[in-house]
C-alpha atoms as a PDB file:
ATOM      1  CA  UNK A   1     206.294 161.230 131.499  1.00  0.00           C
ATOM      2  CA  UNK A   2     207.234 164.519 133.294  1.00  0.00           C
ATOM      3  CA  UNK A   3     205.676 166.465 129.878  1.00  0.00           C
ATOM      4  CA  UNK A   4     202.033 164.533 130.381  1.00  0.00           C
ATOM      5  CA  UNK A   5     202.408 165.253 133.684  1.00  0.00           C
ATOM      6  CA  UNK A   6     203.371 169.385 133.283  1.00  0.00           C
ATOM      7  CA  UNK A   7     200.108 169.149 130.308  1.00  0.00           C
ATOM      8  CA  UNK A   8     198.244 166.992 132.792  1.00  0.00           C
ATOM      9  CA  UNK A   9     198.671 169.897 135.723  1.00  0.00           C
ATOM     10  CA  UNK A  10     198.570 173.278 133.465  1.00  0.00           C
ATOM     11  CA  UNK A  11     196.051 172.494 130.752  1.00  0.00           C
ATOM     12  CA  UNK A  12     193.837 169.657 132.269  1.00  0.00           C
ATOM     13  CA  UNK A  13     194.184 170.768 135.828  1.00  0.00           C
ATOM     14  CA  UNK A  14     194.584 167.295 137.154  1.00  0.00           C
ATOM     15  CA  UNK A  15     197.514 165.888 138.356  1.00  0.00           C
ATOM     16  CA  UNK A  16     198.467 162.216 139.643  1.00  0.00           C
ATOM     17  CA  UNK A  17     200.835 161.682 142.709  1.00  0.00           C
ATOM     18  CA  UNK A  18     201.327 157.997 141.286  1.00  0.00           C
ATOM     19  CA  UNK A  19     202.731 159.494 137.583  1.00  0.00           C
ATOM     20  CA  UNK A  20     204.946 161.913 139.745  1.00  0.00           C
ATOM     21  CA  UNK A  21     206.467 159.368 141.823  1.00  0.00           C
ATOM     22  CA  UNK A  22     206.992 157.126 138.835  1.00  0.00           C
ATOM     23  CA  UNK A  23     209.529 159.769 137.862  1.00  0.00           C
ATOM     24  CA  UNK A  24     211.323 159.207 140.813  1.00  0.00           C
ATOM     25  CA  UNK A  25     211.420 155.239 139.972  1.00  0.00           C
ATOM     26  CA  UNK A  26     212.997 156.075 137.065  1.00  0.00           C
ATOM     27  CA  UNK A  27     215.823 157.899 137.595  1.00  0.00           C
ATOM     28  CA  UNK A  28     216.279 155.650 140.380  1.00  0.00           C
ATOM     29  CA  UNK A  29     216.542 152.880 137.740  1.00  0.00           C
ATOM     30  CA  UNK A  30     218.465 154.775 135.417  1.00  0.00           C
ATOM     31  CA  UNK A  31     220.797 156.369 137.743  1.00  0.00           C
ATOM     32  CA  UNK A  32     221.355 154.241 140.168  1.00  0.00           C
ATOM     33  CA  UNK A  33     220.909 150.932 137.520  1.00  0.00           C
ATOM     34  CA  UNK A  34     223.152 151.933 135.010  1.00  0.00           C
ATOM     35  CA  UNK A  35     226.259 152.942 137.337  1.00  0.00           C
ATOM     36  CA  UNK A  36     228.193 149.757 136.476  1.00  0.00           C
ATOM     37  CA  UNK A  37     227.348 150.029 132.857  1.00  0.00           C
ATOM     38  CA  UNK A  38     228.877 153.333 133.093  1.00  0.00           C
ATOM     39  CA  UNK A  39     232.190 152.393 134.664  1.00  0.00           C
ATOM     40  CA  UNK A  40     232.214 149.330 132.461  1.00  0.00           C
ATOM     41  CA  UNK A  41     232.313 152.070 129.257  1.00  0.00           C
ATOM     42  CA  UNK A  42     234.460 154.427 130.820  1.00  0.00           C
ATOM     43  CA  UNK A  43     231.773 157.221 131.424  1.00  0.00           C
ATOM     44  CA  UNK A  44     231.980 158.314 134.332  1.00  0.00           C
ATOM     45  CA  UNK A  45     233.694 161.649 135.050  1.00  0.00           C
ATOM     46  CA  UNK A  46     237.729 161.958 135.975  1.00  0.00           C
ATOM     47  CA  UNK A  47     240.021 164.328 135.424  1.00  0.00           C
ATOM     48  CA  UNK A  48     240.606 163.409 131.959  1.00  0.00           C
ATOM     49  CA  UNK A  49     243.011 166.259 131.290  1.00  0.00           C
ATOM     50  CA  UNK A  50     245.649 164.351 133.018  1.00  0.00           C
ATOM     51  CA  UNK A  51     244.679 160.802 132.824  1.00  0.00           C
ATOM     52  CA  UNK A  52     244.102 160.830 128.611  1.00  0.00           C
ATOM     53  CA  UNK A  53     247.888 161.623 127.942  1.00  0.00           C
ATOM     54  CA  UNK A  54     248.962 158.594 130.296  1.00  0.00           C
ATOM     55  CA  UNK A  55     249.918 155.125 128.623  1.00  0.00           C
ATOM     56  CA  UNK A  56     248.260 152.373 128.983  1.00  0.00           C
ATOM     57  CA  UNK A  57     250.850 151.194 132.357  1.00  0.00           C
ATOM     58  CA  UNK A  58     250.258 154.418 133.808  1.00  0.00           C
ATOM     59  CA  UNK A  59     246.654 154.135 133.149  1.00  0.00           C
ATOM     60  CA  UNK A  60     246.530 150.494 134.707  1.00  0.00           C
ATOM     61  CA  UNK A  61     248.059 152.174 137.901  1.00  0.00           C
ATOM     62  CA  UNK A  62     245.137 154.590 138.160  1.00  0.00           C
ATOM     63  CA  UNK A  63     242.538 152.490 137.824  1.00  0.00           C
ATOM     64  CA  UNK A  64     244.118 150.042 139.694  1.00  0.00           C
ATOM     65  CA  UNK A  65     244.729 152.433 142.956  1.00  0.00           C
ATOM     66  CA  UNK A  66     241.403 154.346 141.962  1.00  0.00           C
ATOM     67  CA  UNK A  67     239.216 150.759 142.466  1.00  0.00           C
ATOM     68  CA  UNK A  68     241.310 149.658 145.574  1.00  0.00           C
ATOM     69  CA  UNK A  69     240.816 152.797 147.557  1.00  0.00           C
ATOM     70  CA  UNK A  70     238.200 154.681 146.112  1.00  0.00           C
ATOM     71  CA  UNK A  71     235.760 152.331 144.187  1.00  0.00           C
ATOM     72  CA  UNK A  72     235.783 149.190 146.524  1.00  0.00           C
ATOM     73  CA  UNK A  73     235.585 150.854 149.856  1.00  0.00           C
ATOM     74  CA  UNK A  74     233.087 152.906 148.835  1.00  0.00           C
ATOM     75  CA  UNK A  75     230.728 150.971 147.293  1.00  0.00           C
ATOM     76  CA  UNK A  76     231.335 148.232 150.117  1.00  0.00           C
ATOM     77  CA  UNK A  77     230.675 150.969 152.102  1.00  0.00           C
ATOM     78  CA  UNK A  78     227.037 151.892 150.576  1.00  0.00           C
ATOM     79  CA  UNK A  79     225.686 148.089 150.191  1.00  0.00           C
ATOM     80  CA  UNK A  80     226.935 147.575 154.054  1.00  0.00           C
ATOM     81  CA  UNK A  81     224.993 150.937 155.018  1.00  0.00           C
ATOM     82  CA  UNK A  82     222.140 150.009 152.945  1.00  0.00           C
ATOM     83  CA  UNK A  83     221.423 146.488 153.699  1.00  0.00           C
ATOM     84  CA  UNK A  84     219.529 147.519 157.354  1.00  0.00           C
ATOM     85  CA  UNK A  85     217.721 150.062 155.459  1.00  0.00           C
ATOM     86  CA  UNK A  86     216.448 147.688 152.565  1.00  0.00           C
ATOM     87  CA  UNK A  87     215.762 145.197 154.640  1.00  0.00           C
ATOM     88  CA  UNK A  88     213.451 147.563 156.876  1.00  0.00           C
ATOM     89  CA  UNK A  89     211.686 148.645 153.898  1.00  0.00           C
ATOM     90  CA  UNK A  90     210.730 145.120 152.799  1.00  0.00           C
ATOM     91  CA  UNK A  91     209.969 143.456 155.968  1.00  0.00           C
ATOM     92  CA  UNK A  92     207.091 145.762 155.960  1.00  0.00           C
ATOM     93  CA  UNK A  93     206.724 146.095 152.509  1.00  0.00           C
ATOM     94  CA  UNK A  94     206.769 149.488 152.567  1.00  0.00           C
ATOM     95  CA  UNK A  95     204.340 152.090 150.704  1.00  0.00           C
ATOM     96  CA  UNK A  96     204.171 155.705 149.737  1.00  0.00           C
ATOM     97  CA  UNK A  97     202.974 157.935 152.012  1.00  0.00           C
ATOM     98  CA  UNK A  98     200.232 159.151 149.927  1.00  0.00           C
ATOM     99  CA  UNK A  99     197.321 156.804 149.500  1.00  0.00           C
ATOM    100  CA  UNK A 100     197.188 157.507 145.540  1.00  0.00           C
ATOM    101  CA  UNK A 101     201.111 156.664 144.984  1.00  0.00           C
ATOM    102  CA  UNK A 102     203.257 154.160 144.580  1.00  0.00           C
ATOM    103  CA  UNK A 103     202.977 151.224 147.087  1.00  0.00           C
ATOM    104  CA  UNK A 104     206.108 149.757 146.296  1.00  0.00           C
ATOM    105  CA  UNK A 105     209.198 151.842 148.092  1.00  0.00           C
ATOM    106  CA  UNK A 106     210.758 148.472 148.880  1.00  0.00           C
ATOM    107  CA  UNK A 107     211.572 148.192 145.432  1.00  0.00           C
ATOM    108  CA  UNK A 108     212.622 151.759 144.836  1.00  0.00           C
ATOM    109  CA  UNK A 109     215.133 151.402 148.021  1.00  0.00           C
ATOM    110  CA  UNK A 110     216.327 147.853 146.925  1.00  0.00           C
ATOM    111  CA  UNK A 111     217.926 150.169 143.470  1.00  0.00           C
ATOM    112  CA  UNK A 112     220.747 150.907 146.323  1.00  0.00           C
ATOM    113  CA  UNK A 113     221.713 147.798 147.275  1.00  0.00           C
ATOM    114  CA  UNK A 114     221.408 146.411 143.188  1.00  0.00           C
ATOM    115  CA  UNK A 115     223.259 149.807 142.562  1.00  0.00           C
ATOM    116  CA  UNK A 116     226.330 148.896 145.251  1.00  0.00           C
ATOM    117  CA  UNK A 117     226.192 145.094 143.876  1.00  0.00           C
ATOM    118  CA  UNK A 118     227.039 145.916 140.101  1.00  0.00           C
ATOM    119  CA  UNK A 119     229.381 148.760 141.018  1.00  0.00           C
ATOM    120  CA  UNK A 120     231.359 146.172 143.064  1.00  0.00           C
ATOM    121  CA  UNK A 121     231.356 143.684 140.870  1.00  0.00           C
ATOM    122  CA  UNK A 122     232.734 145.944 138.173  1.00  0.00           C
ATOM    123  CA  UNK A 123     235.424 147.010 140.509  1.00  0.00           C
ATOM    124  CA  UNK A 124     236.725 143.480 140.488  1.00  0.00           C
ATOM    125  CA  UNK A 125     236.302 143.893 136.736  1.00  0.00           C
ATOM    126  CA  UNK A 126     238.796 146.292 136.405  1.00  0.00           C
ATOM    127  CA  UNK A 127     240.922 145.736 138.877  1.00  0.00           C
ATOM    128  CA  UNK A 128     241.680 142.115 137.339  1.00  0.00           C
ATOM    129  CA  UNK A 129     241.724 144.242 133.962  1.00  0.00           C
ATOM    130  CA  UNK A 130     244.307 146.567 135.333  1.00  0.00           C
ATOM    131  CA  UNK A 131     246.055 143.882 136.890  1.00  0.00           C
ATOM    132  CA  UNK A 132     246.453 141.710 133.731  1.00  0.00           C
ATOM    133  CA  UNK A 133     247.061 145.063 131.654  1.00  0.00           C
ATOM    134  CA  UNK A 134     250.378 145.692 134.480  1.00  0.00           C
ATOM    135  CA  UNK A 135     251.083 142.056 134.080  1.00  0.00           C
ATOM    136  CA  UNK A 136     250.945 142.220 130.461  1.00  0.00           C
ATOM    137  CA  UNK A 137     252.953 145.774 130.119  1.00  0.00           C
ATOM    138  CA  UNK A 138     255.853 143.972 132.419  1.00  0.00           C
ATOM    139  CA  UNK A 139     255.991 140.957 130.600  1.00  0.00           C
ATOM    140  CA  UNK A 140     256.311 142.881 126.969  1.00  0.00           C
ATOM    141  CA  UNK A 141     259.203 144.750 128.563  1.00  0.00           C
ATOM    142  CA  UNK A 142     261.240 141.690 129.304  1.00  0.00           C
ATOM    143  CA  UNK A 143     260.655 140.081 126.335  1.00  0.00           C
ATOM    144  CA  UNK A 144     263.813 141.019 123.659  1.00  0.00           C
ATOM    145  CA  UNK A 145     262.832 141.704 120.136  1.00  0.00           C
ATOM    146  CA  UNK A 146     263.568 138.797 118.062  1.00  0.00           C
ATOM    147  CA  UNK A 147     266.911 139.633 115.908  1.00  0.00           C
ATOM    148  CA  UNK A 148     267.112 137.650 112.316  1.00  0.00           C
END
């Protein structure tokens, strides 16, 4: 899209505010639509020089610390901020600002409040993961190795 519209503007000398905003749709879905996807796979950036020589307990406590006071509050945080915001947009179905573009910012803005959804549910994701993984890691250790 942005290389028909960069041909569009330099060779044909035409250029569409509705193809430009459409870029802005989809990084918005990409971005902000493939977050929890992201955290589900591990992607997203941490200081991996530290955290990718820890065990697997040690790695439960991370993540498990990480999602209680980073993950959760924040994403609670964004959904709660965004929810007035959203809901402004749609209760008057909001529009671009430029009569040729995209009449449909409700939808663009509601990306937030999908985006602050997934993360959170994720979050629960792995912190019952980590949970179960600490569970699992202290109920190994108790157990005694069979003898024959």
């Amino acid at each position: 899209m942005q290389f028909a519209i960069v041909i569009g503007h330099y060779i044909f000398h035409v250029g569409e505010i509705f193809l430009q905003e459409s870029l802005l749709y989809m990084h918005s879905m990409i971005f902000l639509g493939a977050a929890a996807y992201t955290l589900r796979h591990n992607g997203h950036v941490r200081v991996d020089v530290f955290y990718c020589h820890f065990g697997e307990k040690t790695k439960a406590w991370v993540n498990l610390l990480g999602t209680l006071f980073f993950l959760l509050p924040v994403a609670g945080f964004i959904g709660w901020m965004a929810w007035p915001y959203v809901m402004d947009s749609w209760q008057s179905l909001e529009g671009s600002i430029e009569s040729s573009g995209i009449q449909a910012v409700y939808l663009l803005k509601s990306m937030i409040l999908f985006f602050a959804v997934t993360v959170l549910l994720q979050g629960f994701s792995l912190l019952l993961h980590s949970v179960l993984t600490l569970c699992d890691a202290e109920h190994l250790s108790e157990e005694k190795p069979e003898t024959l």
